[in-house]
Each structure stands twice: as C-alpha cells, then as structure tokens.
Protein backbone atom coordinates (compact mmCIF):
# COMPACT_ATOMS: atom_id res chain seq x y z
CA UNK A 1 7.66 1.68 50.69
CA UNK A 2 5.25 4.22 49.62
CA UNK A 3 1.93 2.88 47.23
CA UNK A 4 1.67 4.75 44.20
CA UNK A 5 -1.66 5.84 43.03
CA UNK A 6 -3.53 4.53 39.47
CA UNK A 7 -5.99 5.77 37.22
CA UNK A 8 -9.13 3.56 35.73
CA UNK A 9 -10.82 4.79 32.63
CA UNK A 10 -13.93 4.09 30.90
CA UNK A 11 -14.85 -0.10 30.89
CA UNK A 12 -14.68 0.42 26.88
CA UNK A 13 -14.07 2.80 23.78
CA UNK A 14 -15.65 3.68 20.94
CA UNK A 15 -15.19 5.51 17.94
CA UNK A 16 -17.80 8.54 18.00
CA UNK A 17 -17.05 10.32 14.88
CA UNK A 18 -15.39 9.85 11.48
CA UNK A 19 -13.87 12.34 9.21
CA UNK A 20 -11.75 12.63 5.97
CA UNK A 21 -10.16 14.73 3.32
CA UNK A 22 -9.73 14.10 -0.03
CA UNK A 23 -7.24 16.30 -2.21
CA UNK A 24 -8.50 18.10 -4.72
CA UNK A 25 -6.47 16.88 -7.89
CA UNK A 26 -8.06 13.87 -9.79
CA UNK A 27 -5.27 11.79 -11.59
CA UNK A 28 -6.65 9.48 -14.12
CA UNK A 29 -4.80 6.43 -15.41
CA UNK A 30 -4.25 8.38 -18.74
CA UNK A 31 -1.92 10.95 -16.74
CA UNK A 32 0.52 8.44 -15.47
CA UNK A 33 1.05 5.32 -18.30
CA UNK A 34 3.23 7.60 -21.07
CA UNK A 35 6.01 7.85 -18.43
CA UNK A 36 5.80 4.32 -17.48
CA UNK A 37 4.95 2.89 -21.12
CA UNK A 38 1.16 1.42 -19.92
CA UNK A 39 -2.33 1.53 -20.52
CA UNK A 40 -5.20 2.39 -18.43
CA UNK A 41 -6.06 -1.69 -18.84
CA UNK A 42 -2.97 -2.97 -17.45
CA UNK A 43 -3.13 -0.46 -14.77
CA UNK A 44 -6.80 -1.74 -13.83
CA UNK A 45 -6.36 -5.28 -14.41
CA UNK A 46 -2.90 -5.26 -11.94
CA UNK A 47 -4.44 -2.63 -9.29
CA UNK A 48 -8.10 -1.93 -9.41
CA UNK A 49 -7.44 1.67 -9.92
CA UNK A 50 -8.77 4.05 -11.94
CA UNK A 51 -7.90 7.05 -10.59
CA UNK A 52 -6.42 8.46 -7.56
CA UNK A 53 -5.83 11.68 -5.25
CA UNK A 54 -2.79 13.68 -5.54
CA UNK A 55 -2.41 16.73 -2.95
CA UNK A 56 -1.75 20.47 -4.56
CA UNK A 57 1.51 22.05 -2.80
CA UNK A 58 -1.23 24.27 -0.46
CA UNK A 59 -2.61 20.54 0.34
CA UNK A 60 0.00 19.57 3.17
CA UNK A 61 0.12 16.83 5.79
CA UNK A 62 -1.21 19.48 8.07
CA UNK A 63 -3.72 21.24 6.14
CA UNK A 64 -5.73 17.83 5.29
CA UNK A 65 -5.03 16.60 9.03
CA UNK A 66 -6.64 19.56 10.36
CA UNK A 67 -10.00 19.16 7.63
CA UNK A 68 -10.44 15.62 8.24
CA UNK A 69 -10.06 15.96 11.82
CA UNK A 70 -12.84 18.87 12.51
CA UNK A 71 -15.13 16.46 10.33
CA UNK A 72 -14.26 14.02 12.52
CA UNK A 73 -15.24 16.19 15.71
CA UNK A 74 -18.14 17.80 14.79
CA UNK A 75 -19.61 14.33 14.09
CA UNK A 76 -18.85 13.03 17.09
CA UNK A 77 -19.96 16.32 18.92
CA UNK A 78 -17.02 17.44 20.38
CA UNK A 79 -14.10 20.06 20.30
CA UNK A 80 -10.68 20.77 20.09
CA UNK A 81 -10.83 21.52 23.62
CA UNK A 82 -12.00 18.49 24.44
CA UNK A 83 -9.10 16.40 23.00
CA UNK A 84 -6.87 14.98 25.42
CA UNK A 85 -4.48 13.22 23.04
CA UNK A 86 -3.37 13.38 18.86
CA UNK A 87 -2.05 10.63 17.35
CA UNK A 88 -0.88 10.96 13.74
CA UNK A 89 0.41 7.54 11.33
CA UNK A 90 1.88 8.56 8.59
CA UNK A 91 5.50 8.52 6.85
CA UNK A 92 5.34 10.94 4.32
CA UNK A 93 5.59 14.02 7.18
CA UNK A 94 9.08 14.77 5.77
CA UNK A 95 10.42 16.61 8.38
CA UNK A 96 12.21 14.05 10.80
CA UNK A 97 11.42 15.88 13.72
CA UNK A 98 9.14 17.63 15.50
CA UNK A 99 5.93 15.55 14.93
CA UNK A 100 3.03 17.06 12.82
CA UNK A 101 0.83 15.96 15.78
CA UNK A 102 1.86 18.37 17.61
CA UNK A 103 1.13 21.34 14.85
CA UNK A 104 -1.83 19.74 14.57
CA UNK A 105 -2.90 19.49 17.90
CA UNK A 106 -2.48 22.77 18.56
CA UNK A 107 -4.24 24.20 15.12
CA UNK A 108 -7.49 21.59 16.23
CA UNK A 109 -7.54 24.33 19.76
CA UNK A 110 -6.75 21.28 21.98
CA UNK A 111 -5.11 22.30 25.75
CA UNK A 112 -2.00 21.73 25.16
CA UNK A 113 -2.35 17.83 24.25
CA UNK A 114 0.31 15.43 24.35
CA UNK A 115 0.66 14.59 20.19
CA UNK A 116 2.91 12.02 18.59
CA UNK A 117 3.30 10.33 15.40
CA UNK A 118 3.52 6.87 14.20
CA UNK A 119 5.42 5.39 11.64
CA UNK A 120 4.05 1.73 10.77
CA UNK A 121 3.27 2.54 7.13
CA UNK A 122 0.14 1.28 6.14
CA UNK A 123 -0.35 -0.34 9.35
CA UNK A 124 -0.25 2.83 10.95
CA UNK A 125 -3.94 3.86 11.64
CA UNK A 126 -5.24 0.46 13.24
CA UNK A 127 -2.18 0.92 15.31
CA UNK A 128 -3.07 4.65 16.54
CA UNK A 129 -6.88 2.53 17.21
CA UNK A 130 -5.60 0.33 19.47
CA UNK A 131 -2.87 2.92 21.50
CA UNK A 132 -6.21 5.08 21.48
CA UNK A 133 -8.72 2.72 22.85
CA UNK A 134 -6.29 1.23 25.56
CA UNK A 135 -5.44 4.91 26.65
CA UNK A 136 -8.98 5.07 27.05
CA UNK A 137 -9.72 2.36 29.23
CA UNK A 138 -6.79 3.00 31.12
CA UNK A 139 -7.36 6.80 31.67
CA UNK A 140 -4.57 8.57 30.71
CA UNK A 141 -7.06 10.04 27.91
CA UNK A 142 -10.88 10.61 27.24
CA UNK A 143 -10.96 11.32 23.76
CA UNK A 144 -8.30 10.61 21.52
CA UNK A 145 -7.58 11.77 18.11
CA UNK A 146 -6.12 9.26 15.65
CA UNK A 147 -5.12 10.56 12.29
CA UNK A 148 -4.12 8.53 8.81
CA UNK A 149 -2.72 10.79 6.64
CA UNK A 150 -0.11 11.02 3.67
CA UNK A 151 1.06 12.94 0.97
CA UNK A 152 3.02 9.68 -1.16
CA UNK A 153 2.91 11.45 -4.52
CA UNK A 154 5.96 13.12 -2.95
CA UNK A 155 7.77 9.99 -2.54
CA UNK A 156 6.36 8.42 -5.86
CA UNK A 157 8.99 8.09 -9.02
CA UNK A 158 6.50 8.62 -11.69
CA UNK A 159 9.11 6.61 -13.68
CA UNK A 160 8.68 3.46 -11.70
CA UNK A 161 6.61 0.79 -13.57
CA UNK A 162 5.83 -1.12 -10.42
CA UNK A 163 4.76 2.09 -8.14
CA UNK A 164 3.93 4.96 -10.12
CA UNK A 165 0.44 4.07 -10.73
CA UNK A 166 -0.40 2.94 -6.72
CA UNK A 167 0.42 5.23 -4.12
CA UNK A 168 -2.02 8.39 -3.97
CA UNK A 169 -2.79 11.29 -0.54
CA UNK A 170 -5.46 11.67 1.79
CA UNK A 171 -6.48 11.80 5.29
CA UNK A 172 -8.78 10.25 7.62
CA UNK A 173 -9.48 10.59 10.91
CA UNK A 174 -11.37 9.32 13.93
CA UNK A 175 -12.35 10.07 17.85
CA UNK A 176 -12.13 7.42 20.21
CA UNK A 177 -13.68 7.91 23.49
CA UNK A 178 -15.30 6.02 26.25
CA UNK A 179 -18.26 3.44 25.85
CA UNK A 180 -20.43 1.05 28.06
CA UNK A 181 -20.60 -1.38 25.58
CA UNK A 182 -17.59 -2.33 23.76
CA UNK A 183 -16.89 -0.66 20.33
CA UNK A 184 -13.01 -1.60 19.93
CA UNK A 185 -12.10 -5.09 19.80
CA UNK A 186 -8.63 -6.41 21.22
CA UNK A 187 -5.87 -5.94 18.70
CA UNK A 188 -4.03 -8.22 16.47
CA UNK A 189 -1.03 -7.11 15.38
CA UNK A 190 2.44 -7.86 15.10
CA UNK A 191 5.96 -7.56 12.20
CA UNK A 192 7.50 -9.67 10.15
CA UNK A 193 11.06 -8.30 9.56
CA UNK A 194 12.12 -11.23 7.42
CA UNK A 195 10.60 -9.54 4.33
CA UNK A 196 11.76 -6.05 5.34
CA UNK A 197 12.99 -5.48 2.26
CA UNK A 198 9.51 -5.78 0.63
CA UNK A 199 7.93 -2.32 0.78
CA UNK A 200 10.64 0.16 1.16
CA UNK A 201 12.28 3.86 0.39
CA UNK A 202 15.01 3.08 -1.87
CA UNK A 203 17.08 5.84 -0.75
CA UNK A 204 18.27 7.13 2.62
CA UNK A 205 18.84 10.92 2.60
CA UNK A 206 22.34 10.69 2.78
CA UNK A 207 21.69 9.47 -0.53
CA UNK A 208 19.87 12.81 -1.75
CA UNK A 209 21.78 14.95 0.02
CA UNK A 210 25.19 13.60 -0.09
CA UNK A 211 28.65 15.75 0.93
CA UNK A 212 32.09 17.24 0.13
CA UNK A 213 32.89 13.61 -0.86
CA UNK A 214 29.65 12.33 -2.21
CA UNK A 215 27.25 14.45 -4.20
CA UNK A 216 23.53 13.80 -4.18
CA UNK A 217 21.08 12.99 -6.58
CA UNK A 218 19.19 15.87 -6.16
CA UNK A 219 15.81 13.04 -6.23
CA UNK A 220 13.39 12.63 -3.22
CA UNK A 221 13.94 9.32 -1.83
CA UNK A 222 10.98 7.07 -3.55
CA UNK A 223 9.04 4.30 -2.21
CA UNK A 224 9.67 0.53 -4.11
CA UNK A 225 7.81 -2.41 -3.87
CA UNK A 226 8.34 -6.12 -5.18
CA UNK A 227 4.29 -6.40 -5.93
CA UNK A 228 4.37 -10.33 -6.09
CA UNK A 229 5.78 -11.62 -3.06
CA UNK A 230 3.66 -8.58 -1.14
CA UNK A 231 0.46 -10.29 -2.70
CA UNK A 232 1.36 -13.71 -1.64
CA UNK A 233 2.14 -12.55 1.66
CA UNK A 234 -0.66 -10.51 2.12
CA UNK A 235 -2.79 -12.99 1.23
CA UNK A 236 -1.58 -15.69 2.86
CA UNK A 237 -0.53 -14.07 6.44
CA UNK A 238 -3.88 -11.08 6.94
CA UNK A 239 -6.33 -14.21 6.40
CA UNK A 240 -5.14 -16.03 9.62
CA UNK A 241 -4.48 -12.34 11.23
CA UNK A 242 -8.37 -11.72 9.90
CA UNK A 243 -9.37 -14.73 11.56
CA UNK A 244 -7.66 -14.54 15.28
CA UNK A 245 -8.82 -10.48 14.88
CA UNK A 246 -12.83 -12.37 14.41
CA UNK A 247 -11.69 -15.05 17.45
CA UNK A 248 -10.35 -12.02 19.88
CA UNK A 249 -13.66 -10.08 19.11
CA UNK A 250 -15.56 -13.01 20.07
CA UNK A 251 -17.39 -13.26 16.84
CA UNK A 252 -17.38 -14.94 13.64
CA UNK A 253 -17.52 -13.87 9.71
CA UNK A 254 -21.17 -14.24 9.97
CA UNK A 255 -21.26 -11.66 12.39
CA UNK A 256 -19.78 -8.97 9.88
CA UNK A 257 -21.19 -6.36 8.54
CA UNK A 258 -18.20 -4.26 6.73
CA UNK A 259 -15.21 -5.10 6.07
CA UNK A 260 -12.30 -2.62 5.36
CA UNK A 261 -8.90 -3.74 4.76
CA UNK A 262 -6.04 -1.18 3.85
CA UNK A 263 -6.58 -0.66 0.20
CA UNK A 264 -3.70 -1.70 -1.48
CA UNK A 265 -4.86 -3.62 -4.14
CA UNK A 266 -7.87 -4.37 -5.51
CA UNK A 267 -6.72 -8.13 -6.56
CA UNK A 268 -5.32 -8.50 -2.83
CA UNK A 269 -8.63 -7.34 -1.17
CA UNK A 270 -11.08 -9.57 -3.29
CA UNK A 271 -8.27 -12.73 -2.50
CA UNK A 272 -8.54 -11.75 0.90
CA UNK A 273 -12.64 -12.23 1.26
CA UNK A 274 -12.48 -15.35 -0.79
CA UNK A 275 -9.66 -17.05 1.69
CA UNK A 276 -11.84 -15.29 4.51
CA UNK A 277 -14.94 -16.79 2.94
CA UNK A 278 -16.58 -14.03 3.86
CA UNK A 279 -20.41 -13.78 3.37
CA UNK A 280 -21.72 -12.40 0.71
CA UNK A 281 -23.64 -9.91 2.99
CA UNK A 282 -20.51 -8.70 4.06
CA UNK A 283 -19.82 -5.34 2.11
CA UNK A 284 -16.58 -4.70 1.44
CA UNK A 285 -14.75 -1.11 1.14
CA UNK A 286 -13.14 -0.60 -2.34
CA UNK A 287 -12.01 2.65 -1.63
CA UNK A 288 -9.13 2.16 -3.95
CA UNK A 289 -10.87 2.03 -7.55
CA UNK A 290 -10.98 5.99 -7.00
CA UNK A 291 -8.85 7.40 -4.33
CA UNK A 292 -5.43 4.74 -5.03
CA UNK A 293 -3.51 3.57 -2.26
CA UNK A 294 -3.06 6.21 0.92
CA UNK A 295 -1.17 4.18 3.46
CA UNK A 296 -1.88 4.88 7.05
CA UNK A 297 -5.29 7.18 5.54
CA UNK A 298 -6.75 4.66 3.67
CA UNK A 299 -8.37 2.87 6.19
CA UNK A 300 -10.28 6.12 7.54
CA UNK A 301 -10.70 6.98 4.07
CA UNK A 302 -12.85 3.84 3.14
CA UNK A 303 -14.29 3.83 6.23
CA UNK A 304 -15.49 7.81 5.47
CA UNK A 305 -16.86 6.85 2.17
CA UNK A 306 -18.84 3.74 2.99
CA UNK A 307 -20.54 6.04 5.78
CA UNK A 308 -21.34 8.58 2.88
CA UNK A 309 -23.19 6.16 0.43
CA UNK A 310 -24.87 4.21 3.25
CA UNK A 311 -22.72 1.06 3.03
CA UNK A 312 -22.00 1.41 6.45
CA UNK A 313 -24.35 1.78 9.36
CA UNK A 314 -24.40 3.04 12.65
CA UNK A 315 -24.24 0.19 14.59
CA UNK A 316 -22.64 -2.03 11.99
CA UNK A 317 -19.94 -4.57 12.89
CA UNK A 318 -16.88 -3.90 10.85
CA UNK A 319 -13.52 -5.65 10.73
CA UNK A 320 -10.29 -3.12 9.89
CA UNK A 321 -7.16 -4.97 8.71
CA UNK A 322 -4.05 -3.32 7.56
CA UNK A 323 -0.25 -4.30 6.34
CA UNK A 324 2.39 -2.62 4.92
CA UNK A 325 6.29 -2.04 4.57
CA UNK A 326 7.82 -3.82 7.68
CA UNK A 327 6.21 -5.80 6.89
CA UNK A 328 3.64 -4.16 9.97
CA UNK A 329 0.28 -5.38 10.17
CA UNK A 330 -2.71 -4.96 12.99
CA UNK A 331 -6.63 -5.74 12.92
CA UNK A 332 -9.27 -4.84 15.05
CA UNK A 333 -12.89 -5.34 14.84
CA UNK A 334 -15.03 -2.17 15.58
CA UNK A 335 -18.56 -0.34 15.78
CA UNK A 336 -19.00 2.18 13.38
CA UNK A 337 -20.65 5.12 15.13
C-alpha cells in the first residue's frame, strides 16, 4: 500500500492587514420611521442606531469586495498575486451560483485562486477566520483572503417595523497568513437549529417568482426577525461561547484589549460585556451607532474603524464573537496587526 505524501504549513497565522468599504449613502433615522410609523427615539432606544450605510446600485457585492480587499492588501504588504485562496461570507450575493469569490478573486489579479463563499449569516466572517488560519497551518494556503460583505438593503422591507431600521451594507476584509507567534486563537463555534426560525428570509423564490399555476409577488424575498427571543438568546448563549473562546485562547477577560462582537444591537452588545464582566479597560467596538447592522461585514467593519481612531492597537488582544440566523455563531480571539 503506497504512503501518500502531506503538507505542513506555518506553526501559526496571523492577520497582517485590515481593510473596509463603506457605501456612500448615509441613511438617517428620519429617512426610514414615516414608512414604519417611528421616531428617531424609539429607533435609538431599541437599536443603538442612528444612521446606517445603504449601497448605490454601482455599489455591488463585488465592487465593495474588491475596495475593501486592496485596503486590506496594501496594509498588509502584499498582492493579488500573492493570494492563494478568497473566501467570501455573505448572503445577500443574489445570484445562487457561481460564487462572487471567484469574480472577485480574479478582479484582486490572484493566479487563478481557488474562491468560495460562505453562507453563515452573521456568523460568516469569524467562520472564513478560522477555515483561513487552519488552511494556513496546514498548507494548503499562505495567504488567505477572507471577505464580510453584504448589500441587506436589498433584502430589507422598508415596511417592516421590526427590520427596516437594522440591517445596513458594507464590506470588510482581512489577510491571514503565517506567524511564529500565534495571532488566531482556536475557534468556538457551533448552530443551534432549534431556533431556526429566528432570523430568517420570509420568502423562498418560488415565492417571488411563482408559475403558470402560482403567480409571484413580484417582492424580493425580505429578511424577518423575532427581536426578543434573538436578544435573550444572544445574550444568554455568546457569554458562555465568549468565555470557552477566552479558555481556548488560554487567557482571561483581563487579558483583553478590544472586544468586537457582530454588531447587531447596541442593547445586545452592552448586555453582553456586563454578563462578560468585562473590564472596563476593555474597549468595545460600537460600530453600529453609524454604519447599522452588516452581517458577515460587520465584524471587519468595526474592526476597520477602531484601527482608524486608535482604539485598536497593533499588538492588541481582541476577542471577535459573532451570531446570526441559524442560529450560527463562532468566536475567536486574535492579534490585531
């Protein structure tokens, strides 16, 4: 029986470089309560938000993929050439098939890269992390691209009290690549498919397109959410996820520097800390007061803008969690480069 070969990678990853895009329409509160009979205090009190991002038509899932990833690159000092994988999360690429990776990768000038995309909602990103830094140590890649990125102002029904004020577009990115000194802590991450029915598009596209026999609605299929029993989940479940992430890392909550948690809610990130009890020298990303809730980008996002106003240091300790529809979740404690 003949042996087959192996490969060994690098003894660790890192993330090198950090990029993002942020669409250029700014939606205030005041243009979304008249269809949804609210006010920009209810909107704030419920959400945290007080504006958020929505893409222009020429802003596609492409377009701000590419921008956020040649930030990304040229901070980490690198190349499209030089990318050996693409990994995009999102679920707002409507086409069902093929992957944007793979327009991406080949817009970014990579050689012919394998590209794929994920669909774990807003647990996307951490989940393109942890495929990244494992394909790193194992060496089937050197530097991988991960992607967050979503346009969900196409799936929004401005109509819907619950939704229309949350979900916003925007993409991050990051390059993982090899380290001596681990820079991506083991994964936690896991589903719980008891509460699929939690986060969810309402429709299927049978629904919107129908037939001979069953006419559609002519609507995009919209995303719906039942906000209460999210926030008690969340809550609840991503503060003992939080703490086995801290335990796998070998650290503690002292040890923190940043931490960035999907921003979903700004009443579900501050319950978070407290049932953390974080320190209070841990600074926390509230990406979500300006840019709303991006899904699989809004982890990069936060990430990007903490970076920008010097929240975040190189060398910093910072602990990523994310959860969304699934209900998906992952966390992962990293370096920031």
């Amino acid at each position: 029986m003949a042996a087959l070969s192996d490969t060994t990678g690098a003894p660790h990853a890192r993330v090198l470089g950090v990029g993002a895009y942020r669409p250029s329409r700014v939606i205030p509160n005041s243009e979304v309560i008249a269809a949804i009979d609210s006010s920009d205090e209810w909107i704030q009190q419920r959400s945290g938000i007080k504006q958020r991002r929505w893409a222009t038509p020429e802003e596609t899932i492409q377009l701000m993929s590419v921008e956020a990833s040649k930030q990304a690159l040229e901070r980490a000092g690198l190349t499209g050439e030089q990318v050996d994988c693409v990994l995009v999360a999102t679920v707002s690429h409507l086409l069902q098939t093929p992957a944007i990776a793979t327009a991406v990768a080949h817009e970014l000038g990579t050689n012919q890269a394998p590209a794929f995309d994920i669909s774990a909602a807003c647990a996307g990103f951490c989940y393109g992390m942890s495929m990244a830094a494992d394909m790193v140590r194992a060496g089937s890649a050197k530097h991988v691209l991960v992607i967050g990125v979503e346009r969900l102002s196409d799936l929004t029904d401005v109509y819907d009290r619950g939704t229309a004020f949350i979900f916003a577009d925007g993409a991050g990115a990051v390059v993982v690549g090899p380290s001596d000194t681990p820079g991506v802590s083991p994964v936690v991450w896991g589903s719980d498919g008891e509460h699929f029915d939690l986060i969810r598009q309402r429709e299927d596209w049978r629904d919107v397109v129908g037939g001979p026999d069953k006419p559609g609605s002519g609507l995009m299929p919209h995303l719906v959410m039942q906000g209460n029993p999210v926030f008690r989940w969340a809550v609840y479940a991503m503060a003992k996820v939080a703490a086995e992430a801290l335990e796998r890392a070998g650290i503690t909550a002292d040890d923190l520097d940043l931490f960035v948690p999907h921003q979903a809610n700004m009443r579900i990130i501050d319950a978070m800390a407290k049932a953390m009890k974080l320190p209070d020298s841990v600074r926390v990303a509230r990406d979500i007061a300006d840019q709303g809730n991006t899904s699989a980008a809004s982890i990069p996002l936060a990430l990007d803008r903490m970076i920008a106003e010097g929240e975040a240091r190189s060398g910093d300790t910072a602990l990523l969690i994310a959860f969304g529809a699934g209900l998906a979740y992952a966390a992962q404690v990293i370096t920031v480069p």
